[in-house]
Structure formats: structure tokens, C-alpha cells
N, C-alpha and C. Protein backbone atom coordinates (compact mmCIF):
# COMPACT_ATOMS: atom_id res chain seq x y z
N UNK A 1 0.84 -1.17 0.00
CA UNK A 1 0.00 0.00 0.00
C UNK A 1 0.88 1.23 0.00
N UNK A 2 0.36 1.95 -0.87
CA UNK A 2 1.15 3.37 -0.76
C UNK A 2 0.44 4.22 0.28
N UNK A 3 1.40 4.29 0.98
CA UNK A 3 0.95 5.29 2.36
C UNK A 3 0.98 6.65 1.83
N UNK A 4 1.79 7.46 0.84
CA UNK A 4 1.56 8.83 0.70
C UNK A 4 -0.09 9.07 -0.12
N UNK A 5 -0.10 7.74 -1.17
CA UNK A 5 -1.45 8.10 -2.12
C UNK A 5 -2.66 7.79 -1.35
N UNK A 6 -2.35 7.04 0.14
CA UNK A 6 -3.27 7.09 0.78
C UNK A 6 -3.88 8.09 1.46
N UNK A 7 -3.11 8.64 1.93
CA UNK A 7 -3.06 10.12 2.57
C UNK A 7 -2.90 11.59 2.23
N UNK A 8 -3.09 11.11 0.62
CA UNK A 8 -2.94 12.11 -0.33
C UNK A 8 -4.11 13.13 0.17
N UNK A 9 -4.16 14.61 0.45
CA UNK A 9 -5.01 15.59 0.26
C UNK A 9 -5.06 16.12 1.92
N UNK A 10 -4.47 15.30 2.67
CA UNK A 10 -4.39 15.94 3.95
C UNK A 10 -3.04 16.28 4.67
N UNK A 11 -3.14 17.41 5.28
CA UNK A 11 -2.20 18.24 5.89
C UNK A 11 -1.40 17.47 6.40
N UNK A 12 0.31 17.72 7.15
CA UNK A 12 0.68 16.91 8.30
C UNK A 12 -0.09 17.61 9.45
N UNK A 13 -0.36 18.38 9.69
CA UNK A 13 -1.02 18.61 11.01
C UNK A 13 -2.23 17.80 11.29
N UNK A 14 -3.10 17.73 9.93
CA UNK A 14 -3.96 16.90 10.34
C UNK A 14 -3.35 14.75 10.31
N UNK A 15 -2.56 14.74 10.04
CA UNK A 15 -2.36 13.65 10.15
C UNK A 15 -1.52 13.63 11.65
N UNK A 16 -1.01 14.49 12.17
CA UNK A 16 -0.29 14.05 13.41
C UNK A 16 -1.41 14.66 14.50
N UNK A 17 -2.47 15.26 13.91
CA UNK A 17 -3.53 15.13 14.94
C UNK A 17 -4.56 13.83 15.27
N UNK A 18 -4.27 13.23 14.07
CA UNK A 18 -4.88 11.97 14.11
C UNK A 18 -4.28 10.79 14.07
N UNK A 19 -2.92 11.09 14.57
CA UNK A 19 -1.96 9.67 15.07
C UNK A 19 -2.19 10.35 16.83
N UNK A 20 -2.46 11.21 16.84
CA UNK A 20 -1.84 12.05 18.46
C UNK A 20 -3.34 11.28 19.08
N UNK A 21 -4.36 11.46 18.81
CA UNK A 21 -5.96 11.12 18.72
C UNK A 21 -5.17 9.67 18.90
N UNK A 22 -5.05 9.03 17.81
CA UNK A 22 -5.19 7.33 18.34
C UNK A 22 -4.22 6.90 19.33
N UNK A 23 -2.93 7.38 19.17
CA UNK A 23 -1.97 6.95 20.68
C UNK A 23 -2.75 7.19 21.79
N UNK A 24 -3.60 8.26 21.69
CA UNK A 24 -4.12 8.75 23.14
C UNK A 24 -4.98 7.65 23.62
N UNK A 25 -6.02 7.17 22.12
CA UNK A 25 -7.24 6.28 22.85
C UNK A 25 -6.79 5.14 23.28
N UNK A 26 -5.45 4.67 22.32
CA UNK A 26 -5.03 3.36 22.85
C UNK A 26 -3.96 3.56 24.21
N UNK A 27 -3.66 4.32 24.48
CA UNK A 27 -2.91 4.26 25.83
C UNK A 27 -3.85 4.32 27.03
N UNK A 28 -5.26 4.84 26.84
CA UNK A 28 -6.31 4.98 27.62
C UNK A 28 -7.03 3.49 27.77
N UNK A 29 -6.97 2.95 26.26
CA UNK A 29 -7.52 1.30 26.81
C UNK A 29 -6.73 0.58 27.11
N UNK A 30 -5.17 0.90 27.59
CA UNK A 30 -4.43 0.12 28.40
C UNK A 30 -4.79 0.03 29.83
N UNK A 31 -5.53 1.34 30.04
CA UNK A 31 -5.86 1.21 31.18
C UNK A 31 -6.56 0.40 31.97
N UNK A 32 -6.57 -0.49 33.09
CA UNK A 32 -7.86 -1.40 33.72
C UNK A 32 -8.82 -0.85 34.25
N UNK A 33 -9.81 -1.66 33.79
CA UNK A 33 -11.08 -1.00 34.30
C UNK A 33 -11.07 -1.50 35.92
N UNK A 34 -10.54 -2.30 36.20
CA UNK A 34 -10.65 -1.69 37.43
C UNK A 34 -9.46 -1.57 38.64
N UNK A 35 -9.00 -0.88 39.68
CA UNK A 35 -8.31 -0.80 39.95
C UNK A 35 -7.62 -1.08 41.46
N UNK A 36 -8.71 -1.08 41.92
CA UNK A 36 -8.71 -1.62 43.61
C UNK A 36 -9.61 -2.05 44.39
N UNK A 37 -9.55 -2.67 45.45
CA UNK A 37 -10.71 -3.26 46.41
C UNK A 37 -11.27 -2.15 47.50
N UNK A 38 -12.43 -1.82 47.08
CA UNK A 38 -12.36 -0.75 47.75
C UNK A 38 -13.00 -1.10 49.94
N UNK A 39 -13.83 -2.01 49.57
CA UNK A 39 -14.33 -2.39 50.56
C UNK A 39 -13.94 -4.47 50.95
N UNK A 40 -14.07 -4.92 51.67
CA UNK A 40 -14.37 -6.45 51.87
C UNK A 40 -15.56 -6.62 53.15
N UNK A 41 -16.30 -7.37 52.63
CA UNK A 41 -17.93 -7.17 54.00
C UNK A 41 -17.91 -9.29 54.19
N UNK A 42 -17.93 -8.93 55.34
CA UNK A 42 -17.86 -10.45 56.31
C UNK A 42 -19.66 -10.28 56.97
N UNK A 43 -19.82 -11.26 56.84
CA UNK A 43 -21.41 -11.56 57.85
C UNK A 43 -20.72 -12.14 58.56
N UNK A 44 -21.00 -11.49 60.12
CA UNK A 44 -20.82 -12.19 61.44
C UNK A 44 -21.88 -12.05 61.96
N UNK A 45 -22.06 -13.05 62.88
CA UNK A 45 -23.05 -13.25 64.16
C UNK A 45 -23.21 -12.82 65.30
N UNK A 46 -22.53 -12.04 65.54
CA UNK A 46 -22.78 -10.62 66.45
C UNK A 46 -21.67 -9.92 66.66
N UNK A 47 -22.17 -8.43 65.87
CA UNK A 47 -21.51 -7.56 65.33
C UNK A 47 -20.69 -6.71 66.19
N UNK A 48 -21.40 -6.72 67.64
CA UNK A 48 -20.61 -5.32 68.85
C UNK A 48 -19.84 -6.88 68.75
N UNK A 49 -19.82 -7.91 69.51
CA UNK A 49 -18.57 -8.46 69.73
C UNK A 49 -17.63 -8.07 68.62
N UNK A 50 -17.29 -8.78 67.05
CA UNK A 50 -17.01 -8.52 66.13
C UNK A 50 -16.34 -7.08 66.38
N UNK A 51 -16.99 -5.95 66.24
CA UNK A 51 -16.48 -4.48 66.13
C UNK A 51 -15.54 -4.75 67.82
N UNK A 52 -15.58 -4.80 68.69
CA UNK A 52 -14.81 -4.95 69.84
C UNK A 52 -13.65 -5.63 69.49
N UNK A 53 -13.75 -6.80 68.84
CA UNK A 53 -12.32 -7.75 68.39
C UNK A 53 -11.28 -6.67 67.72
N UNK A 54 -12.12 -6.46 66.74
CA UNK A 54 -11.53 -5.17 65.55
C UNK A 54 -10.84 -4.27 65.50
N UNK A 55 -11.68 -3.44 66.64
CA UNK A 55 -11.45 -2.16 66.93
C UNK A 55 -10.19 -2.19 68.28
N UNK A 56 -10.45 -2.94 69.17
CA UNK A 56 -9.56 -2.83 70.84
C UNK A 56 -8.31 -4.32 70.02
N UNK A 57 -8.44 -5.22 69.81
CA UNK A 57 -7.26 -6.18 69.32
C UNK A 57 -6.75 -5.57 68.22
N UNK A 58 -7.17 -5.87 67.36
CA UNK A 58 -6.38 -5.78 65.92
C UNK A 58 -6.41 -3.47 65.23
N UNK A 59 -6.92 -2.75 66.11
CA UNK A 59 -6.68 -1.92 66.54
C UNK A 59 -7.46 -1.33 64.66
N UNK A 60 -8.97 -1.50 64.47
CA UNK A 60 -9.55 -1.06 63.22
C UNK A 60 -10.21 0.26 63.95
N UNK A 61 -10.51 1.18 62.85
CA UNK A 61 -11.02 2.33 63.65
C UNK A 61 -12.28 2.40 62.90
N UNK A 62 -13.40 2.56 63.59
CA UNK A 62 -14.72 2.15 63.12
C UNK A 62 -15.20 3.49 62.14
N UNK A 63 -15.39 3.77 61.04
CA UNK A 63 -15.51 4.26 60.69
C UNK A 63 -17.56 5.07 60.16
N UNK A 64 -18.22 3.78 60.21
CA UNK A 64 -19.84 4.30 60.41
C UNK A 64 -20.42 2.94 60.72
N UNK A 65 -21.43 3.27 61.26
CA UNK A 65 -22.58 2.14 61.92
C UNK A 65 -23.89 2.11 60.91
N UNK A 66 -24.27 1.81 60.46
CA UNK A 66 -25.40 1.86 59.65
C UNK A 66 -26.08 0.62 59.70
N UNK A 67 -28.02 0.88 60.23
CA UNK A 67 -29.08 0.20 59.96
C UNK A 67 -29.72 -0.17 58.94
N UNK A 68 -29.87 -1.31 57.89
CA UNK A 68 -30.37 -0.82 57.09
C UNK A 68 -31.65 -1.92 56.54
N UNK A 69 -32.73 -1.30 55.97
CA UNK A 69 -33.75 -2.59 55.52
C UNK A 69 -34.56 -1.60 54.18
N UNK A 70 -35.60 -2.41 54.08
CA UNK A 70 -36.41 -2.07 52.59
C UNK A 70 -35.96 -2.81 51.56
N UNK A 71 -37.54 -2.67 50.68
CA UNK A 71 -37.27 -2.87 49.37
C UNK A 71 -35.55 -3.64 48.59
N UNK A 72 -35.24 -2.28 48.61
CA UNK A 72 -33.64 -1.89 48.07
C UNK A 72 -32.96 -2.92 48.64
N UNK A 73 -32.91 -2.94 49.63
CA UNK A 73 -31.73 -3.93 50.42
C UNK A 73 -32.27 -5.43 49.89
N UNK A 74 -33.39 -5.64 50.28
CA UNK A 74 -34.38 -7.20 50.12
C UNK A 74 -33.55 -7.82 48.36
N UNK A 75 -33.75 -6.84 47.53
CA UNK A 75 -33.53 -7.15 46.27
C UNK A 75 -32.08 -7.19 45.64
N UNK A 76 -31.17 -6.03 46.57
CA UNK A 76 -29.58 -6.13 46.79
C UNK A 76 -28.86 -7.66 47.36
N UNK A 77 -29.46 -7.99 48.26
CA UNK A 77 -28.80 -9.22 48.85
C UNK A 77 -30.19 -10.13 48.87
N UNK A 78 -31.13 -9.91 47.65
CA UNK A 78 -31.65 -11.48 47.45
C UNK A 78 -32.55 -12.05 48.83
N UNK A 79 -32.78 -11.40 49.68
CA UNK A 79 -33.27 -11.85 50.86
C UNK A 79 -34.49 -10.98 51.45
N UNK A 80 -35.82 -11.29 51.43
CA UNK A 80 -37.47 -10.90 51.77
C UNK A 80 -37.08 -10.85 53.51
N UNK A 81 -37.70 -9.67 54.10
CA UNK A 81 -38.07 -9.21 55.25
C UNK A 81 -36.30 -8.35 55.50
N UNK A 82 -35.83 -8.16 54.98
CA UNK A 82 -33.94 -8.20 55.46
C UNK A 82 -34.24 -6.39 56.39
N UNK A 83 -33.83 -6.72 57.80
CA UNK A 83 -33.31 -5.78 58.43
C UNK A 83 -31.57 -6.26 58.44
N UNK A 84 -30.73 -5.35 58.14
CA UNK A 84 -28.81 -5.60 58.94
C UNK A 84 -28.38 -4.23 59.49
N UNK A 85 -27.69 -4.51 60.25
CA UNK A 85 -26.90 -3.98 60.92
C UNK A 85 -25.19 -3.73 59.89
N UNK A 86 -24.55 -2.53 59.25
CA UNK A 86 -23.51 -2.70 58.41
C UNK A 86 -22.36 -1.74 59.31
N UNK A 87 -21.45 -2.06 59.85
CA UNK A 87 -20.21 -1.09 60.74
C UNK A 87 -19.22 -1.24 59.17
N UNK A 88 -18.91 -0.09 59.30
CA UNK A 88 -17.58 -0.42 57.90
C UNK A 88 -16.34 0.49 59.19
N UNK A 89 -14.98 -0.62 58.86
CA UNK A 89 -13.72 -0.34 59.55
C UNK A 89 -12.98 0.10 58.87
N UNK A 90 -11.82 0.55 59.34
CA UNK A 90 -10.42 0.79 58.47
C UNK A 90 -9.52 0.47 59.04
N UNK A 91 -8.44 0.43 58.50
CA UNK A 91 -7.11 -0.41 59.08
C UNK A 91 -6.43 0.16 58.08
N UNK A 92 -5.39 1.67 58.32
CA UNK A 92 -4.86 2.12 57.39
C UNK A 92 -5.60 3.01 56.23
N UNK A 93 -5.06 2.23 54.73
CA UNK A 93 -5.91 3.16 53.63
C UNK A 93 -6.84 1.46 53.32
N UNK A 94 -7.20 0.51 54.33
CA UNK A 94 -7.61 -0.57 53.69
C UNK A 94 -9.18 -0.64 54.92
N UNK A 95 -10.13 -0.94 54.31
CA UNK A 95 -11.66 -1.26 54.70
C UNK A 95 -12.05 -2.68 54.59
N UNK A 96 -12.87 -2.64 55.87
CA UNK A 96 -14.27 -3.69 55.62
C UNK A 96 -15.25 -3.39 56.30
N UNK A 97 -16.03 -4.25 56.09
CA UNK A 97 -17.60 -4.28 56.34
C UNK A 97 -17.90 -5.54 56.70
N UNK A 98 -18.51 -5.19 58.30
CA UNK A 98 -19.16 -5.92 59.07
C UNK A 98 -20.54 -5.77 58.68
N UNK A 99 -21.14 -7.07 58.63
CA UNK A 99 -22.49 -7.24 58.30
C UNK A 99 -23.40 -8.56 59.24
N UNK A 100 -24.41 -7.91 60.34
CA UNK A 100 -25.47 -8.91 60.81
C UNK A 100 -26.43 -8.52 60.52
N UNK A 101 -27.05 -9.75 60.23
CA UNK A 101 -28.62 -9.77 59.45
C UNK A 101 -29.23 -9.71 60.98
N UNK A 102 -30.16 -8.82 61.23
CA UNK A 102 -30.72 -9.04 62.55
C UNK A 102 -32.06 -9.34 62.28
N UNK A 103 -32.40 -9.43 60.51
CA UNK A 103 -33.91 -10.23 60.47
C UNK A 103 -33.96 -10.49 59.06
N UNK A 104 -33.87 -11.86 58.52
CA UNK A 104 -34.43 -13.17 58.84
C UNK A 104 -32.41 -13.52 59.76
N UNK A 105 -32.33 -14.02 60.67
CA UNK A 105 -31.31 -14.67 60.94
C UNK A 105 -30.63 -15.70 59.98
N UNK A 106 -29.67 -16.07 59.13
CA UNK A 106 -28.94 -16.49 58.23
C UNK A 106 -28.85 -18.12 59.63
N UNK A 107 -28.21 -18.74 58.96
CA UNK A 107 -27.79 -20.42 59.81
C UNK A 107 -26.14 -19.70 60.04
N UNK A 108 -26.09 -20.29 60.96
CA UNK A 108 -24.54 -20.66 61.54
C UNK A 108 -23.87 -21.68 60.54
N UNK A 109 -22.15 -21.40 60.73
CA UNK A 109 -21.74 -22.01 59.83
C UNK A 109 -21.54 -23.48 60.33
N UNK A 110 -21.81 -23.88 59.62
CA UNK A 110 -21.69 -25.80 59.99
C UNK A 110 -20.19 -25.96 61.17
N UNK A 111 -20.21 -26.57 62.75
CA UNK A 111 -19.11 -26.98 63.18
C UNK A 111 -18.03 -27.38 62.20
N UNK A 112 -17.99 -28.16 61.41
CA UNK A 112 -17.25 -29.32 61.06
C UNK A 112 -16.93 -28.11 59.21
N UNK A 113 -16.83 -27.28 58.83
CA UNK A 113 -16.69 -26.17 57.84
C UNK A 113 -15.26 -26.23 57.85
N UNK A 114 -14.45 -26.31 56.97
CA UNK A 114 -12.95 -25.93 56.07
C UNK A 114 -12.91 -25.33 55.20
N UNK A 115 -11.85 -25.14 55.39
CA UNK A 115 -11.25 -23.44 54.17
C UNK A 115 -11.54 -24.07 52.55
N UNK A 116 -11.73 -24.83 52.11
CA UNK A 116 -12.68 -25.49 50.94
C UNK A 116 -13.84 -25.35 50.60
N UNK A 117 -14.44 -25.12 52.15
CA UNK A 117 -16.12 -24.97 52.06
C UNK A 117 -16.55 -23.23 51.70
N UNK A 118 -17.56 -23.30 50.76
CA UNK A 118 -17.87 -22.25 49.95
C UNK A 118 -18.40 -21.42 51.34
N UNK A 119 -18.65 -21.61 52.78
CA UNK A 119 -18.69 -20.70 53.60
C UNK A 119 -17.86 -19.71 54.20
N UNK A 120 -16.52 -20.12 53.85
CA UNK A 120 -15.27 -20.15 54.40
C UNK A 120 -14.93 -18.47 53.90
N UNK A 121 -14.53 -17.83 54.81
CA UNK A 121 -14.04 -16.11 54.73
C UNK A 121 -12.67 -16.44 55.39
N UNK A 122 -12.04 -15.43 54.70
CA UNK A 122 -10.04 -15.29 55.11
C UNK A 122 -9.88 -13.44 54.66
N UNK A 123 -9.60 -13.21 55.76
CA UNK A 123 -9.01 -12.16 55.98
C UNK A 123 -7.25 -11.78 56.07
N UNK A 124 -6.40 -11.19 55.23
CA UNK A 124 -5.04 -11.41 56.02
C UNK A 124 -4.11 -9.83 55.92
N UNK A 125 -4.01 -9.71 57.54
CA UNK A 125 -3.24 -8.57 58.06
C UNK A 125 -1.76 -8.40 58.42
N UNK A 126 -1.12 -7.53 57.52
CA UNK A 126 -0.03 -7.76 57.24
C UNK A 126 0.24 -7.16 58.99
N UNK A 127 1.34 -7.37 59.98
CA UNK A 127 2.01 -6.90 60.82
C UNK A 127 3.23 -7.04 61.05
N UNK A 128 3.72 -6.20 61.91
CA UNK A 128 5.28 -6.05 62.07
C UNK A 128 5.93 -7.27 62.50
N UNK A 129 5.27 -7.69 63.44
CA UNK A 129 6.08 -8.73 64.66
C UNK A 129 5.04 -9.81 64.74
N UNK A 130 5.24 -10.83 64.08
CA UNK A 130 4.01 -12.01 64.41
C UNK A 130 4.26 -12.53 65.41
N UNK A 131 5.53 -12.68 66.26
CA UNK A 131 4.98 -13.48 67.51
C UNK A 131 4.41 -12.44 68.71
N UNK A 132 4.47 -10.56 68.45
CA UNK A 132 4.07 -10.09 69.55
C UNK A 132 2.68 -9.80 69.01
N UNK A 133 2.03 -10.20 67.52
CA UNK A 133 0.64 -10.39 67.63
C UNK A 133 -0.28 -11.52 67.67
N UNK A 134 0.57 -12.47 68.02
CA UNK A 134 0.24 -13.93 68.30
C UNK A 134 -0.07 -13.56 69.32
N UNK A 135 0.71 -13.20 70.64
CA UNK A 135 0.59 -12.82 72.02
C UNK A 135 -0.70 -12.34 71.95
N UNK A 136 -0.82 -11.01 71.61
CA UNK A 136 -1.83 -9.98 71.64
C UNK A 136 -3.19 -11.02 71.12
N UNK A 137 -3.15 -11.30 70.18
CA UNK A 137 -4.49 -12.20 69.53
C UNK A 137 -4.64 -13.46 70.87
N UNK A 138 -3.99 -14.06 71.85
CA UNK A 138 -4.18 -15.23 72.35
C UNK A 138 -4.65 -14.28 73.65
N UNK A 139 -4.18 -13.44 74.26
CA UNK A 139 -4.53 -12.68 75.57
C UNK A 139 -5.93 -12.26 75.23
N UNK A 140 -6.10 -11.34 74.53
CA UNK A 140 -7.01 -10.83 74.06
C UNK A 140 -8.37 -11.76 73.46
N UNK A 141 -7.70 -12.94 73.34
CA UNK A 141 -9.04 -13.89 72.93
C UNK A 141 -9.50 -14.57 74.08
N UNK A 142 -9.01 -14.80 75.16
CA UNK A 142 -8.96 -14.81 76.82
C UNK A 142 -10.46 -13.71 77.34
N UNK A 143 -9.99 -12.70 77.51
CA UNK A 143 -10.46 -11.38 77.92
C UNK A 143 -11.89 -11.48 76.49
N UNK A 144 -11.91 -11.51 75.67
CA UNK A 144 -13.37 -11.28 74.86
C UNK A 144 -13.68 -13.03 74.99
N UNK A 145 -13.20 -14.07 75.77
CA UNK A 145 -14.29 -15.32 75.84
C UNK A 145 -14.81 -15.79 74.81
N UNK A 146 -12.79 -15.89 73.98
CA UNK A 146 -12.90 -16.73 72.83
C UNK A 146 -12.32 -18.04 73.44
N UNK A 147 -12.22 -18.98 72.62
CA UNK A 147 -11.53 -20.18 72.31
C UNK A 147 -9.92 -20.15 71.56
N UNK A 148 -8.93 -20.01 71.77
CA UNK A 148 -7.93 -19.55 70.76
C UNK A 148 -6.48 -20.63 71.09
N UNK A 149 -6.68 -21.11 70.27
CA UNK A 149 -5.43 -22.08 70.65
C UNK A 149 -4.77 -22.59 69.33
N UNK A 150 -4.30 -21.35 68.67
CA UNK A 150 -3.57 -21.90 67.45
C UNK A 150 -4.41 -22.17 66.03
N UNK A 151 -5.63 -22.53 66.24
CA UNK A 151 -6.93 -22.28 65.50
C UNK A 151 -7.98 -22.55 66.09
N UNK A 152 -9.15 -21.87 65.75
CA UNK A 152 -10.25 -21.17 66.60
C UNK A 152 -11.15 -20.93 66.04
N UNK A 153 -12.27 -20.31 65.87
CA UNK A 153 -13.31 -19.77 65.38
C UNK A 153 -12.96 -17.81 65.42
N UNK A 154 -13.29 -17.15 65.00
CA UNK A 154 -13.02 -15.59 65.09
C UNK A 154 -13.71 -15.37 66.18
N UNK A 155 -13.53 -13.96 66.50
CA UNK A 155 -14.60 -13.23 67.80
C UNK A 155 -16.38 -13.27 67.11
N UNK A 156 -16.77 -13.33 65.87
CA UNK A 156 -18.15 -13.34 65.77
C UNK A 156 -18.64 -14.61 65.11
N UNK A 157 -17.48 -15.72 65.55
CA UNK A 157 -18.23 -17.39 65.27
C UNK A 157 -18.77 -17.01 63.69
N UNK A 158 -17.68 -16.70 62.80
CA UNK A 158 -18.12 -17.11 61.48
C UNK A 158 -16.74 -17.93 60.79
N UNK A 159 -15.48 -17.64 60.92
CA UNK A 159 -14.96 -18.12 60.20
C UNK A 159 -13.38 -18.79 61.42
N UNK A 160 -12.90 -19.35 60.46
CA UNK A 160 -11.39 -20.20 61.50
C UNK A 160 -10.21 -19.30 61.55
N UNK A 161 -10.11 -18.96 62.82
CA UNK A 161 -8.93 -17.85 63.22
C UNK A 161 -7.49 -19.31 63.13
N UNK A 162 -6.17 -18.81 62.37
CA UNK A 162 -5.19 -20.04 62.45
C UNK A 162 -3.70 -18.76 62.73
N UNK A 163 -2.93 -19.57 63.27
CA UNK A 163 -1.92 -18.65 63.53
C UNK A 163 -0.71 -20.13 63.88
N UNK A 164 0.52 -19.91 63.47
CA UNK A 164 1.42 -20.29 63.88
C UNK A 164 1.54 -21.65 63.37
């Protein structure tokens, strides 16, 4: 192909306005559509314990409490009559969201549940010193009238706390 007889009748300006035009769009669809996690939301089974673990152990700073039901919500999470309870935390520039259904009550997760089972939530917090937050996580699971012995259930009995 002859590139000049192709381009015969137009300016260079207009041709380096319309290479400048396509580098631009294609460096723009390099871009990902998406780019970060902005939130992560856990259903636990009771949420002040939960926010207490959070907030006084692992040191999250609660950021809003929110009630919420209707319509909207029922059809958002698939579930008729839905009152929840939603606390969203922070830890740094990183969030989550605590979530109890306080109507219809959801089932508890099966005793006998592994990190295989499609119930299964994992959370993981990077820290400085793992054996002085081993400490802190085993004292502290003492004092909130957990179970904690290397693996455990979390402070709101939804998922398996493992350490060490």
C-alpha cells in the first residue's frame, strides 16, 4: 500500500492530529477498568462483639454504623423481610464491612466447615512482629471469651482464626 497516495489531500497537522488522537485512545484502553478493592464485607453473628475484636485487638477504627432494611436492600442481597446492621472499619488506607442480618437470621456455619467450604471467609493482616501479635491475639481472645489455641473460630463465630 502506498501510504503517501493514501493520505494524499491531507495536511501533516492533520495527520499528526490523528496519530496524536489514536496513541491517546489506545494508551487509555491500556488502562484497567478496574483498579482496587475498595471495601471487603464479612457476615458475622454478632456484630458489637465482632467491632470490639476489631477495633480494641487488631486496633480497626470504626468508621460508620449503619441500619439498614427495605425494598432496596431485600432485592440487593436477594433476601425478603432483610433488616442488617452494616459497621464499615479501616485499618490504614484498607476497609471492611461488618455485616449482621438481625432479620431473617442467616444459619450458623456448619461446626465441622474448612477453608474449601464455599462458607469459608479469610481475611489477612499484614504486621510487624508475628509473635508479639500472636501474644496480643491469644490474651485478648482470653479477655473477649474466645476459644484460641492456634486455630479457633473468630470473635463473631463465622470463620477459622489459624496462627502459627
Amino acid at each position: 500500500m502506498n501510504v503517501k497516495r493514501h493520505f494524499r489531500g491531507f495536511g501533516r497537522r492533520t495527520i499528526a492530529l490523528g496519530l496524536s488522537l489514536l496513541l491517546a485512545s489506545l494508551a487509555s484502553a491500556e488502562q484497567p477498568l478496574v483498579d482496587r478493592v475498595d471495601t471487603v464485607s464479612m457476615t458475622v453473628g454478632d456484630i458489637d462483639r465482632a467491632v470490639d475484636f476489631y477495633s480494641k485487638v487488631l486496633t480497626f477504627e470504626k468508621v460508620s454504623d449503619t441500619e439498614v432494611a427495605g425494598e432496596t436492600y431485600e432485592h440487593l442481597q436477594g433476601v425478603f423481610g432483610l433488616r442488617m446492621r452494616v459497621v464499615r472499619m479501616r485499618l490504614g488506607d484498607e476497609y471492611i464491612e461488618l455485616a449482621e442480618y438481625l432479620a431473617p437470621k442467616g444459619r450458623p456455619i456448619a461446626v465441622d466447615a474448612h477453608s474449601n467450604d464455599r462458607s469459608f471467609q479469610h481475611i489477612a493482616i499484614i504486621v510487624s512482629d508475628m509473635d508479639k501479635a500472636y501474644r496480643r491475639l491469644r490474651e485478648n481472645s482470653r479477655h473477649l471469651g474466645l476459644l484460641f489455641q492456634g486455630s479457633g473460630r473468630s470473635p463473631a463465630g463465622n470463620s477459622p482464626i489459624s496462627a502459627g
